[in-house]
PDB file of N, CA and C in Angstrom:
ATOM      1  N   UNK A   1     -17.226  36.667 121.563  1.00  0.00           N
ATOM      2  CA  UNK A   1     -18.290  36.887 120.607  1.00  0.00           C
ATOM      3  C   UNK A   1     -18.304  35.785 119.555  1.00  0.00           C
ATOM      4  N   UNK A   2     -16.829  35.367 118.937  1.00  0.00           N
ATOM      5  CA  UNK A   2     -17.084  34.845 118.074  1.00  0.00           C
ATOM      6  C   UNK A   2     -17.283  33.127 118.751  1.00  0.00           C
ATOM      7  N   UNK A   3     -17.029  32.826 119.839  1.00  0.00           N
ATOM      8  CA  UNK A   3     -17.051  31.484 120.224  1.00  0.00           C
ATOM      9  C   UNK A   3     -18.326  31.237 120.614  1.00  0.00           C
ATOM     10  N   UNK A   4     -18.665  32.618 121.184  1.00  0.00           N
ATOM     11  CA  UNK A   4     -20.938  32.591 121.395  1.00  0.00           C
ATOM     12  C   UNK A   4     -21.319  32.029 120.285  1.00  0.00           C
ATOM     13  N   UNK A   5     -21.096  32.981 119.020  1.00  0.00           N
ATOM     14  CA  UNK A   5     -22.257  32.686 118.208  1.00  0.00           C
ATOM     15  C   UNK A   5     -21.764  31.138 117.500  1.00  0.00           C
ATOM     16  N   UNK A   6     -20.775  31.176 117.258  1.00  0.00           N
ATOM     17  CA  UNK A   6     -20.051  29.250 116.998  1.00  0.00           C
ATOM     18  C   UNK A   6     -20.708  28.476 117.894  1.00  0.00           C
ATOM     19  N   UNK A   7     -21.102  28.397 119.092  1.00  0.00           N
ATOM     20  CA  UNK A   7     -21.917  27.300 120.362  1.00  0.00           C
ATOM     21  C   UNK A   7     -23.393  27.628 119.314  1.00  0.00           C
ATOM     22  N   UNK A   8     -24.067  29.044 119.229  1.00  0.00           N
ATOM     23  CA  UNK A   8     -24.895  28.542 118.778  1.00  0.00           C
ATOM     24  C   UNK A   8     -25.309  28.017 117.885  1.00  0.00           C
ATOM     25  N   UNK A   9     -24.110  27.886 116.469  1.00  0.00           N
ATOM     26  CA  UNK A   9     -24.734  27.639 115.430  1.00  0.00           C
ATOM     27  C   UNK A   9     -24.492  26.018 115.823  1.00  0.00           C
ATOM     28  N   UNK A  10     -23.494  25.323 116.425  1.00  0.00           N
ATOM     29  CA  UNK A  10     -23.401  24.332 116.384  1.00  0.00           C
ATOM     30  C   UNK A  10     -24.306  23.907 117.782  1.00  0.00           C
ATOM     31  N   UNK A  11     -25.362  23.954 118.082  1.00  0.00           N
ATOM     32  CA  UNK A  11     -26.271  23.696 118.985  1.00  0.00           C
ATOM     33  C   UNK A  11     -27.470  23.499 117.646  1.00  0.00           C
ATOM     34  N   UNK A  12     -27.842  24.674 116.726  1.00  0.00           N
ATOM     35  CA  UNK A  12     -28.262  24.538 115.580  1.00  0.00           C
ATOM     36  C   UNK A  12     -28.156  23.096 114.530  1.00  0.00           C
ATOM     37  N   UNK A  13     -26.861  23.248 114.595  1.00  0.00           N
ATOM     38  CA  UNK A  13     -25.879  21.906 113.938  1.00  0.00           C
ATOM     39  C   UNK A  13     -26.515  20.431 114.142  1.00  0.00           C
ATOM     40  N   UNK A  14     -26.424  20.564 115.885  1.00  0.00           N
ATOM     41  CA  UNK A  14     -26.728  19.308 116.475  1.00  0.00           C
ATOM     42  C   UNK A  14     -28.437  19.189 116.101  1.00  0.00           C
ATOM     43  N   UNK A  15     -29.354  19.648 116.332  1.00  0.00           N
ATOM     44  CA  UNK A  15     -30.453  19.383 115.955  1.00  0.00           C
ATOM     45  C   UNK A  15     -30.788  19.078 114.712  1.00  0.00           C
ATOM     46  N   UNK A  16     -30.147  19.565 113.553  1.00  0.00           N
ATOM     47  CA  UNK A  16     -30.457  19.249 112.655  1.00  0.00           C
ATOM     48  C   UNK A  16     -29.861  17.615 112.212  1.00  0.00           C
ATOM     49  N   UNK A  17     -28.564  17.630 112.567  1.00  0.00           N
ATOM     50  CA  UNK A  17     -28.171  16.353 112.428  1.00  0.00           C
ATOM     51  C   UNK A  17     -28.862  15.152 113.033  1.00  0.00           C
ATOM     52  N   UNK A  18     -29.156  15.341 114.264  1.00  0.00           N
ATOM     53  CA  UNK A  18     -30.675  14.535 114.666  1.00  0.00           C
ATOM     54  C   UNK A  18     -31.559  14.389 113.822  1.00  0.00           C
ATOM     55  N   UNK A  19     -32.645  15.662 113.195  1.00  0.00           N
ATOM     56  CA  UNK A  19     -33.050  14.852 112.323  1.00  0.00           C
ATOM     57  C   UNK A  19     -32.938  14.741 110.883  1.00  0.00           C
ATOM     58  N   UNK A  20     -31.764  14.967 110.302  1.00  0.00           N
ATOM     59  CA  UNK A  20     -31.597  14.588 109.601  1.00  0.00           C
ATOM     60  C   UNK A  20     -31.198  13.022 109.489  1.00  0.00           C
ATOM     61  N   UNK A  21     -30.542  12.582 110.387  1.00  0.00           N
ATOM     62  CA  UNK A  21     -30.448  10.955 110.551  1.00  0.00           C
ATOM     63  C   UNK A  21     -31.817  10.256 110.897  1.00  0.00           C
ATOM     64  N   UNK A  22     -32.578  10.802 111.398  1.00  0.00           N
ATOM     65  CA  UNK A  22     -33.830  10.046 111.226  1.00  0.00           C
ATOM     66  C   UNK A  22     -34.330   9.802 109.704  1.00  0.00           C
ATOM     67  N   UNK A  23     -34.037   9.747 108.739  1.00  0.00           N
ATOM     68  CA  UNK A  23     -34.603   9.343 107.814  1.00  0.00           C
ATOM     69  C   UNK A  23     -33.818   7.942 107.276  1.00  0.00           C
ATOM     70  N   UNK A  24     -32.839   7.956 107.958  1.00  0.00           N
ATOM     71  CA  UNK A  24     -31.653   6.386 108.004  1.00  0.00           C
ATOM     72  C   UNK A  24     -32.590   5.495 108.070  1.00  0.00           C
ATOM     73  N   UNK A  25     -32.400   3.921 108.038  1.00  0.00           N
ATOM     74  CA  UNK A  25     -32.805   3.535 108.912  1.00  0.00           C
ATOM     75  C   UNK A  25     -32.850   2.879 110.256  1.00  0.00           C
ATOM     76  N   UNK A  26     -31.459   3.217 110.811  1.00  0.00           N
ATOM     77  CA  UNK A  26     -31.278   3.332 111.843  1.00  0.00           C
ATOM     78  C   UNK A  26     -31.077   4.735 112.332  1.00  0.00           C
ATOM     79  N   UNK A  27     -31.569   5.498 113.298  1.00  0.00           N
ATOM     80  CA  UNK A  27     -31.393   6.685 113.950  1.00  0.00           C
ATOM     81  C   UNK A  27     -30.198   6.750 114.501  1.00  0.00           C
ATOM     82  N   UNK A  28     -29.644   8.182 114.414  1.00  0.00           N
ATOM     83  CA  UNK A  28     -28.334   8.848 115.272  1.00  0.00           C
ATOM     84  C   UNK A  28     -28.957   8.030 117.056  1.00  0.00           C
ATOM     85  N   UNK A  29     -30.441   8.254 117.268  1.00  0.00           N
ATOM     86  CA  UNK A  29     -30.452   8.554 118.792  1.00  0.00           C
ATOM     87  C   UNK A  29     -30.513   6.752 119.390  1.00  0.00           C
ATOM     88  N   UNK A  30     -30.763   6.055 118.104  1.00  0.00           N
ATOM     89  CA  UNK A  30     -30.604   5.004 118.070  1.00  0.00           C
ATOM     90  C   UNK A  30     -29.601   4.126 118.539  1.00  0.00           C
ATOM     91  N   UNK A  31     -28.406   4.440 117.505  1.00  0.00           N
ATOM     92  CA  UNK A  31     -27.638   3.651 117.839  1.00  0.00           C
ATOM     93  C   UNK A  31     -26.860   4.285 118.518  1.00  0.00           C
ATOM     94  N   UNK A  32     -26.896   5.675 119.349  1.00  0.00           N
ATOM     95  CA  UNK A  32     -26.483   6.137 120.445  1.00  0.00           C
ATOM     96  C   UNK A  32     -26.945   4.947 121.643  1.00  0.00           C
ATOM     97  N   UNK A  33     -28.436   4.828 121.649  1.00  0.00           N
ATOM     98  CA  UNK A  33     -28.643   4.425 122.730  1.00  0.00           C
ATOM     99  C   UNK A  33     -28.119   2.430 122.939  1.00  0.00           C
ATOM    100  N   UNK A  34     -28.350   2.345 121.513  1.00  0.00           N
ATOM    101  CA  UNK A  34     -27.286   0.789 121.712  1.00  0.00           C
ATOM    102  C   UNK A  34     -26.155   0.847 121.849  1.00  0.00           C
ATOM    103  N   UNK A  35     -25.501   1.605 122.198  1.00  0.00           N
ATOM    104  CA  UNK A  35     -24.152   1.824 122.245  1.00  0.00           C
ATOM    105  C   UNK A  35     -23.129   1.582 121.162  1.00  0.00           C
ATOM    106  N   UNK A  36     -23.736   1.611 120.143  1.00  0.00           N
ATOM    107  CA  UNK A  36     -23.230   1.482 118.843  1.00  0.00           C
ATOM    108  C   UNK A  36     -21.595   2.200 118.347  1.00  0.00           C
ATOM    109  N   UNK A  37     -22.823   3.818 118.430  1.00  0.00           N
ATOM    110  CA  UNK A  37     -21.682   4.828 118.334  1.00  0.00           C
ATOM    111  C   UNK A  37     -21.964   5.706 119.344  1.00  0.00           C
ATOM    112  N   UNK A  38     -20.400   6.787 119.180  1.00  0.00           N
ATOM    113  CA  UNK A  38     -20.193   7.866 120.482  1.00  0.00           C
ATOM    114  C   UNK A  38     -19.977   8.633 119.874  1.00  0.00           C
ATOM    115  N   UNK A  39     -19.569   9.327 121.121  1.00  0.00           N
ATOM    116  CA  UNK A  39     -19.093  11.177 120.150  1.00  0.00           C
ATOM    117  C   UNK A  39     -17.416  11.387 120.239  1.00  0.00           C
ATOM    118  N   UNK A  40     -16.727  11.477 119.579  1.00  0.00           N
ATOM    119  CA  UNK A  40     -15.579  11.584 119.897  1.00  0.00           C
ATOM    120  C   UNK A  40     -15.201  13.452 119.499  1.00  0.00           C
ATOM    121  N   UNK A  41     -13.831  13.262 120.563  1.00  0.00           N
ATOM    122  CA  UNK A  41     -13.256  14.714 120.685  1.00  0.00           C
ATOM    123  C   UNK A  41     -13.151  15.796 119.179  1.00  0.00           C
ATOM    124  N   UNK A  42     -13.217  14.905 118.221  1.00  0.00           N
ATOM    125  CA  UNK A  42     -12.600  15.582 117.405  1.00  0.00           C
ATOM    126  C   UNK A  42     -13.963  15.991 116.384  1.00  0.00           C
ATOM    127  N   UNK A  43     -15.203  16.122 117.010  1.00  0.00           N
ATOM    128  CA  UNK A  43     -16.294  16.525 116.154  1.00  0.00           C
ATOM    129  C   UNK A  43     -16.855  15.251 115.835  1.00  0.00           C
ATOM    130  N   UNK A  44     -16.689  14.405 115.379  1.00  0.00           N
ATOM    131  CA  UNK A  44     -17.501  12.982 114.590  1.00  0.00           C
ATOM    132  C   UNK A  44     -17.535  11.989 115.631  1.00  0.00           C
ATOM    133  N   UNK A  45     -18.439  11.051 114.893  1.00  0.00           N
ATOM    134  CA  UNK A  45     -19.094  10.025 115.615  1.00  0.00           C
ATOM    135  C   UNK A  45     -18.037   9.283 115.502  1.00  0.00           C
ATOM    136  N   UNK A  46     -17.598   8.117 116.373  1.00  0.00           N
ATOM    137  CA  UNK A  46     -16.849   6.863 116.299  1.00  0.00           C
ATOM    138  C   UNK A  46     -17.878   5.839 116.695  1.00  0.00           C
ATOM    139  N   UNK A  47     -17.195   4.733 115.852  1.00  0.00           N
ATOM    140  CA  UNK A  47     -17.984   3.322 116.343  1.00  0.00           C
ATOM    141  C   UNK A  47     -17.048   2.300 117.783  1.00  0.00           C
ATOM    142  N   UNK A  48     -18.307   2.664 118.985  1.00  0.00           N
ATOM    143  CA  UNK A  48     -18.167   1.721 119.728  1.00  0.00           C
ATOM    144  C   UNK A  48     -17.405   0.716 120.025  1.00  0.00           C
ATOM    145  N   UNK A  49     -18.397  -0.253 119.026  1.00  0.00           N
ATOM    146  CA  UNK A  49     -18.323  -2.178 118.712  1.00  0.00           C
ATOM    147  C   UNK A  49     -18.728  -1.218 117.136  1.00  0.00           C
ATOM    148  N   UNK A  50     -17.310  -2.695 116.849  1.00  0.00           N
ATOM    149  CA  UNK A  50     -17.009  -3.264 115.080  1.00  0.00           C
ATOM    150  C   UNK A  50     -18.961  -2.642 114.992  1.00  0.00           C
ATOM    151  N   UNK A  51     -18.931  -1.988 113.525  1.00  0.00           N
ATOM    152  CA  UNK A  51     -20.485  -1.382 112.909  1.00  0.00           C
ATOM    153  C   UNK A  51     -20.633  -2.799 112.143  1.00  0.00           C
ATOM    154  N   UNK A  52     -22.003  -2.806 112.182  1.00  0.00           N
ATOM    155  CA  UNK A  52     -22.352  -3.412 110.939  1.00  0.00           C
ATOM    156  C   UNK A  52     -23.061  -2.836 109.881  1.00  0.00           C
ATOM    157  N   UNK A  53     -23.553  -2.619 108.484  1.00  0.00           N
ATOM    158  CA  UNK A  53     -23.600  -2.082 107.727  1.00  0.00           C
ATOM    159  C   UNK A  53     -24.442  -1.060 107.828  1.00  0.00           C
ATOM    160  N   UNK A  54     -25.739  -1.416 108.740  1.00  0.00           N
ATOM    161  CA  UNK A  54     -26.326   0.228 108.808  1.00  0.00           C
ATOM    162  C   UNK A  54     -25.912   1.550 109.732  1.00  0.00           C
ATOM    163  N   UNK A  55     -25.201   0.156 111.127  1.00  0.00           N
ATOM    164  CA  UNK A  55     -24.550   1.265 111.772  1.00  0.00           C
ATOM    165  C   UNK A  55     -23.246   2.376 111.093  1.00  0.00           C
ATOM    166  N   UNK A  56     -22.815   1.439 109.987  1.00  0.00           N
ATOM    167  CA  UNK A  56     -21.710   2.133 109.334  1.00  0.00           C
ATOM    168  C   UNK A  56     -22.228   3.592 108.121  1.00  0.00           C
ATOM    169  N   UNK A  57     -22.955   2.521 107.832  1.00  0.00           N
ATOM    170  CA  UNK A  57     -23.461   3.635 106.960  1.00  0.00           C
ATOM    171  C   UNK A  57     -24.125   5.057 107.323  1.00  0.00           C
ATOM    172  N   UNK A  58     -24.538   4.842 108.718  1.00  0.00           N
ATOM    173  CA  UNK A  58     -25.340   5.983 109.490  1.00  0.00           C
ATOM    174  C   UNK A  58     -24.365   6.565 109.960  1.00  0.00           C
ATOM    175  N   UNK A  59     -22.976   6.283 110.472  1.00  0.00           N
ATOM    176  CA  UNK A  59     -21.530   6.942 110.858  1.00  0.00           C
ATOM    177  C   UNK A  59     -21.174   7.395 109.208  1.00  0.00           C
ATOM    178  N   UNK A  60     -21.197   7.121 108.323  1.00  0.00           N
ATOM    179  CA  UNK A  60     -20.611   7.850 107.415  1.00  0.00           C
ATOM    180  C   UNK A  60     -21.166   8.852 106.997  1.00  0.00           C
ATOM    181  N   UNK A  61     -22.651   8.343 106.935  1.00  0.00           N
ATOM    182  CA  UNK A  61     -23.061  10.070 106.729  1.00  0.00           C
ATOM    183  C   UNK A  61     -23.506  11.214 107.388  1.00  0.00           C
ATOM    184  N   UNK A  62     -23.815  10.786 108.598  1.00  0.00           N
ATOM    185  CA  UNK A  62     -23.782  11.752 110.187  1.00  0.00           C
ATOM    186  C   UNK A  62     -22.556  12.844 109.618  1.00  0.00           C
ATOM    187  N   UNK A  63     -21.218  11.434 109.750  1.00  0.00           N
ATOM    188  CA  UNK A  63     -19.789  12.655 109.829  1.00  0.00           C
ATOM    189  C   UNK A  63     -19.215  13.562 108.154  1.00  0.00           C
ATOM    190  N   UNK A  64     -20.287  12.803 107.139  1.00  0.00           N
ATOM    191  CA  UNK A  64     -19.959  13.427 105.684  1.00  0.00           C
ATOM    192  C   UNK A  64     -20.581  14.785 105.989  1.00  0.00           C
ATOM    193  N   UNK A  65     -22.036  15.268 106.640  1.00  0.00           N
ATOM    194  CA  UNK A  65     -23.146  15.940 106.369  1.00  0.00           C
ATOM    195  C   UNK A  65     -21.959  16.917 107.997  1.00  0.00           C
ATOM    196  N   UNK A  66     -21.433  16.194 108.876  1.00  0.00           N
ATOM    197  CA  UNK A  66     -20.588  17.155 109.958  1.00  0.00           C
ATOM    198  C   UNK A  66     -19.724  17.919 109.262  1.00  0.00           C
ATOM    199  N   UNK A  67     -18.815  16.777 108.573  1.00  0.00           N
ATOM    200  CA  UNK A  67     -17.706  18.064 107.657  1.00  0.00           C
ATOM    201  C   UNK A  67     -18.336  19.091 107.079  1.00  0.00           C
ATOM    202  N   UNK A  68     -19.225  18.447 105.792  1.00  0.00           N
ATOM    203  CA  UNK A  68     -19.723  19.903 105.348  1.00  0.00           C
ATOM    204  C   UNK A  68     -19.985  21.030 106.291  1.00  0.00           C
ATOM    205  N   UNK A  69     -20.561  20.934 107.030  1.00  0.00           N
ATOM    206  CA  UNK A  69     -21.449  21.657 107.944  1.00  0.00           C
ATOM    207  C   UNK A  69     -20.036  22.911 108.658  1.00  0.00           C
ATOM    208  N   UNK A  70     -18.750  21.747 109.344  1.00  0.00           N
ATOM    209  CA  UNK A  70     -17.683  22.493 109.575  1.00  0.00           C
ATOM    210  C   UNK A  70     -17.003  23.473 108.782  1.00  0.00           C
ATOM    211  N   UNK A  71     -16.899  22.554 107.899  1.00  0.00           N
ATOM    212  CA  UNK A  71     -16.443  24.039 106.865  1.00  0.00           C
ATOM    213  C   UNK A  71     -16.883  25.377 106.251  1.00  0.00           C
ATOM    214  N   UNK A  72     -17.973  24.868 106.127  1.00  0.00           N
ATOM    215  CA  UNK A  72     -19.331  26.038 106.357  1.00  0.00           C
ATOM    216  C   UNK A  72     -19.070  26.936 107.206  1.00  0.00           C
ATOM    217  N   UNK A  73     -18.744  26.437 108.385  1.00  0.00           N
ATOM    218  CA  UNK A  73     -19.136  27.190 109.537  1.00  0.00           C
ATOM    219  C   UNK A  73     -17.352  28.363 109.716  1.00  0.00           C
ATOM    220  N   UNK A  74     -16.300  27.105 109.338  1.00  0.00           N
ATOM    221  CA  UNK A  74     -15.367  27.780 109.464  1.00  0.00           C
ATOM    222  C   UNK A  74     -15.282  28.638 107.947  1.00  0.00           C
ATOM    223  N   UNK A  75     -15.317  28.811 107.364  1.00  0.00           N
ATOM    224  CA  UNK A  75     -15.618  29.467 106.269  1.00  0.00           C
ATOM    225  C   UNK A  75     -16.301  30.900 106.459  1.00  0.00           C
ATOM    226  N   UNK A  76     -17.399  30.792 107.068  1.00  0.00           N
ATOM    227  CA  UNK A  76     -18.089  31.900 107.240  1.00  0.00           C
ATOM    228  C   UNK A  76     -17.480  32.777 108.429  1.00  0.00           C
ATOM    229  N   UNK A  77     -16.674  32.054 109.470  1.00  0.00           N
ATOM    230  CA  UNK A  77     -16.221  32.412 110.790  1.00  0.00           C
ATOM    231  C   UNK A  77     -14.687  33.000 110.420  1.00  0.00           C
ATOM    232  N   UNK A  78     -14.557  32.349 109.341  1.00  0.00           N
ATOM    233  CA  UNK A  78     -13.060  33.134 108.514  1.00  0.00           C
ATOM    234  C   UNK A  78     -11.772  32.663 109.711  1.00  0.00           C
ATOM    235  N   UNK A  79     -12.120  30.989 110.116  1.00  0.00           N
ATOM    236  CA  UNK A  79     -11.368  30.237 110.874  1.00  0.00           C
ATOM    237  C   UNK A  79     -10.906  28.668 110.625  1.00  0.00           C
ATOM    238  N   UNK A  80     -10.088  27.978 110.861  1.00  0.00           N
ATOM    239  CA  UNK A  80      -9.863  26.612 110.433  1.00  0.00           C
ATOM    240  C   UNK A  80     -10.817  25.703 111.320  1.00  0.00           C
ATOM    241  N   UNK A  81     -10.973  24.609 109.797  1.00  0.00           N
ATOM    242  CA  UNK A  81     -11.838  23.770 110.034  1.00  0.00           C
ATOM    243  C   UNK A  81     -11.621  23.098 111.772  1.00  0.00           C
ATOM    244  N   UNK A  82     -10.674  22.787 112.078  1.00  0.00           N
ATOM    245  CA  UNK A  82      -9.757  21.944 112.999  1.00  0.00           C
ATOM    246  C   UNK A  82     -10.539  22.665 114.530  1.00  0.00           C
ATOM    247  N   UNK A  83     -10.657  24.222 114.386  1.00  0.00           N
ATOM    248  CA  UNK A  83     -10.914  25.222 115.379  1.00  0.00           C
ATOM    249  C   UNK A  83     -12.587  24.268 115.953  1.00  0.00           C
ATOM    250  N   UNK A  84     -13.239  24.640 114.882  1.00  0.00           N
ATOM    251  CA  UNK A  84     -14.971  24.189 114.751  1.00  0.00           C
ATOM    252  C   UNK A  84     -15.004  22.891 115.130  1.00  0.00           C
ATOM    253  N   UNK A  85     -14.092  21.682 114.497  1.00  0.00           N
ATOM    254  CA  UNK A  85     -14.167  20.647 114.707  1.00  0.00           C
ATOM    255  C   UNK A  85     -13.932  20.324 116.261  1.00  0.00           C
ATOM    256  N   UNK A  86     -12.911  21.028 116.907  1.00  0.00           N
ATOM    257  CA  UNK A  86     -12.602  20.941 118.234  1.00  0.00           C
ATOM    258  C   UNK A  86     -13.778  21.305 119.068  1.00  0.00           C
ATOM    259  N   UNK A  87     -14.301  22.371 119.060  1.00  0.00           N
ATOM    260  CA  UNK A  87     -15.454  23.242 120.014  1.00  0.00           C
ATOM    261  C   UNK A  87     -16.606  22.371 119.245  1.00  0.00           C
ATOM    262  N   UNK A  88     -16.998  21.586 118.237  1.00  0.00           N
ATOM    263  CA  UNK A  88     -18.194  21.211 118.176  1.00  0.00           C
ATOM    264  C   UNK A  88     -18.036  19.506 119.038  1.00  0.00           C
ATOM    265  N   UNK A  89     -16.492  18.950 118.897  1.00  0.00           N
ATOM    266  CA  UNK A  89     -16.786  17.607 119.836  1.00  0.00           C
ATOM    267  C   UNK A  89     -16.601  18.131 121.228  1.00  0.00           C
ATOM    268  N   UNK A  90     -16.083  19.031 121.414  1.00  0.00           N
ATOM    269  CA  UNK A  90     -16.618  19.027 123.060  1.00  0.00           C
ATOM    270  C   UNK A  90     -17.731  19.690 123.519  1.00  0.00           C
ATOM    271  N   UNK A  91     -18.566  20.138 122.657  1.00  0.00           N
ATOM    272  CA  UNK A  91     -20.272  20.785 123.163  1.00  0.00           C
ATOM    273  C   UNK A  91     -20.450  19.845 122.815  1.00  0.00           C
ATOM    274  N   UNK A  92     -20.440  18.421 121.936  1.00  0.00           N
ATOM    275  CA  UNK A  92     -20.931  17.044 121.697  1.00  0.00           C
ATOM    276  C   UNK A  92     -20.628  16.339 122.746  1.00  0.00           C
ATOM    277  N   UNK A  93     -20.230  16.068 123.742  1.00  0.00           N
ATOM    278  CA  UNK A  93     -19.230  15.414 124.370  1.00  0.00           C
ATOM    279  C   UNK A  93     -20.186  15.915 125.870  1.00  0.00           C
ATOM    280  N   UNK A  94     -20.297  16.962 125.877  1.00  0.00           N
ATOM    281  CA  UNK A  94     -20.923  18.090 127.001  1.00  0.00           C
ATOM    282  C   UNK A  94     -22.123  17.807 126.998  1.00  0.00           C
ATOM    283  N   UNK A  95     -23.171  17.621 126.082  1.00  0.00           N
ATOM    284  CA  UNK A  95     -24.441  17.209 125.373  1.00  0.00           C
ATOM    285  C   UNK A  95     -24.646  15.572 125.548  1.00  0.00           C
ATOM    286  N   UNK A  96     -24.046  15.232 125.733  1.00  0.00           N
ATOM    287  CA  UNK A  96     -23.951  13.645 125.315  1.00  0.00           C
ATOM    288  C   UNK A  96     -24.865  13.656 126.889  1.00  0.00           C
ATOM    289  N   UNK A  97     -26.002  12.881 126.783  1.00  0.00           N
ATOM    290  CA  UNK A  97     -27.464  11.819 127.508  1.00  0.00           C
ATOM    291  C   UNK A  97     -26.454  11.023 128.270  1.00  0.00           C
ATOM    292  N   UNK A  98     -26.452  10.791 129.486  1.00  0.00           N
ATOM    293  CA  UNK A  98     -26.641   9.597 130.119  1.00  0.00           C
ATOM    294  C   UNK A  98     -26.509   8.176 129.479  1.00  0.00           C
ATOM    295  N   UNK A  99     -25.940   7.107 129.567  1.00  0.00           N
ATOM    296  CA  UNK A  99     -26.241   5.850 129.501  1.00  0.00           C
ATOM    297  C   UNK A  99     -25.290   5.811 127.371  1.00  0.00           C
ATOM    298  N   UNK A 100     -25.228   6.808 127.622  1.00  0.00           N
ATOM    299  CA  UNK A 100     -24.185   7.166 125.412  1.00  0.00           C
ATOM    300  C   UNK A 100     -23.213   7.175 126.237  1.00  0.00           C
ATOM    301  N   UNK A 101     -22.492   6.295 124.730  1.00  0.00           N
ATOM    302  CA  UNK A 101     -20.864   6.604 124.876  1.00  0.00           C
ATOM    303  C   UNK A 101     -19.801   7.975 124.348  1.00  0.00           C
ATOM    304  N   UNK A 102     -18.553   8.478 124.795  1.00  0.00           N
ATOM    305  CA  UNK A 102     -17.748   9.485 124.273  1.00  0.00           C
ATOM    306  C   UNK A 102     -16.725   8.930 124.418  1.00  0.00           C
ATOM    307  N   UNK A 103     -15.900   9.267 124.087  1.00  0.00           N
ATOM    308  CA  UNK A 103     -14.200   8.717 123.494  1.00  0.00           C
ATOM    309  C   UNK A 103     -13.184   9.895 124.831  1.00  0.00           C
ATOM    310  N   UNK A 104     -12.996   9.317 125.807  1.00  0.00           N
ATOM    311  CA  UNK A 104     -11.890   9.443 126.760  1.00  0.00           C
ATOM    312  C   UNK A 104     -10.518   9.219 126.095  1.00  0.00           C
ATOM    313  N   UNK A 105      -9.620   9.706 126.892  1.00  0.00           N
ATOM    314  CA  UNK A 105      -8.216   9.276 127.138  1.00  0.00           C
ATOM    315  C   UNK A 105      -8.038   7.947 126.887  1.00  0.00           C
ATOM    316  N   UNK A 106      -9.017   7.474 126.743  1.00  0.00           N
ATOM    317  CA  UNK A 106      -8.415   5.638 127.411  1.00  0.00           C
ATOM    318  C   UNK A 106      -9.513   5.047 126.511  1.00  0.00           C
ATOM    319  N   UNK A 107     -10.341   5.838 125.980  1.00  0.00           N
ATOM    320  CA  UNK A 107     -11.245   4.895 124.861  1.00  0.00           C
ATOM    321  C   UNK A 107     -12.746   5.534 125.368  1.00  0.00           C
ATOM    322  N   UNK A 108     -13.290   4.323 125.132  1.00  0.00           N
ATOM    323  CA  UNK A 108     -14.604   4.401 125.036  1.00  0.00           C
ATOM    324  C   UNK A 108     -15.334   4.828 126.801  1.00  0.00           C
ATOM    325  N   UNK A 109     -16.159   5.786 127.243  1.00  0.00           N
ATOM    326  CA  UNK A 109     -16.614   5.769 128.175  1.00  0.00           C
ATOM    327  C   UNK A 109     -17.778   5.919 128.211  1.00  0.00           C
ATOM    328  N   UNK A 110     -19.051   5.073 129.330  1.00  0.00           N
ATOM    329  CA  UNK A 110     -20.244   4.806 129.152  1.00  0.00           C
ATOM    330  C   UNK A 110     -20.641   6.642 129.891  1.00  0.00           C
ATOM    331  N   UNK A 111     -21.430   7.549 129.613  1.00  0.00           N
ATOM    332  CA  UNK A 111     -21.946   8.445 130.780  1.00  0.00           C
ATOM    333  C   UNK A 111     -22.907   7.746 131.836  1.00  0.00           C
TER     334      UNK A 111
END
């Protein structure tokens, strides 16, 4: 029950963080698709290739606006952040398009 309704809020999560990075000016789906950044295991975005300043800046606040969001979530779920952070990078990871990168065992992998 409680891991249902956690998928959905963080399915919730993910859309909003979409567009909420559209007002960057580089997009989340953006520099997904340049291979900029990925999704890594642990809930947040990692950079690819070395960022340069907008890609960085669009990784910092993607993963500032994720924490909040985690703690929120673990907060209300009356569970550790670490729990949320885990189950939201692997429905990120699970979610992840074709042709985006995610963070393997071994680093960076193209889907």
């Amino acid at each position: 029950m409680f891991r249902r309704r956690l998928v959905l809020v963080l399915c919730a999560l993910a859309t909003w963080f979409m567009a909420e990075s559209s007002v960057l000016a580089l997009s989340l789906e953006e520099a997904k698709m340049k291979g900029l950044v990925g999704e890594k295991a642990n809930g947040y975005l990692g950079a690819v290739i070395p960022p340069d300043a907008e890609a960085r800046a669009l990784l910092e606040d993607v993963n500032q606006k994720r924490r909040r969001a985690y703690e929120d979530i673990a907060k209300r779920n009356r569970t550790n952040v670490q729990s949320v952070e885990s189950l939201a990078g692997e429905k990120a990871i699970q979610n992840t398009r074709p042709g985006n990168f995610v963070e393997g065992p071994g680093g960076w992998i193209k889907r």
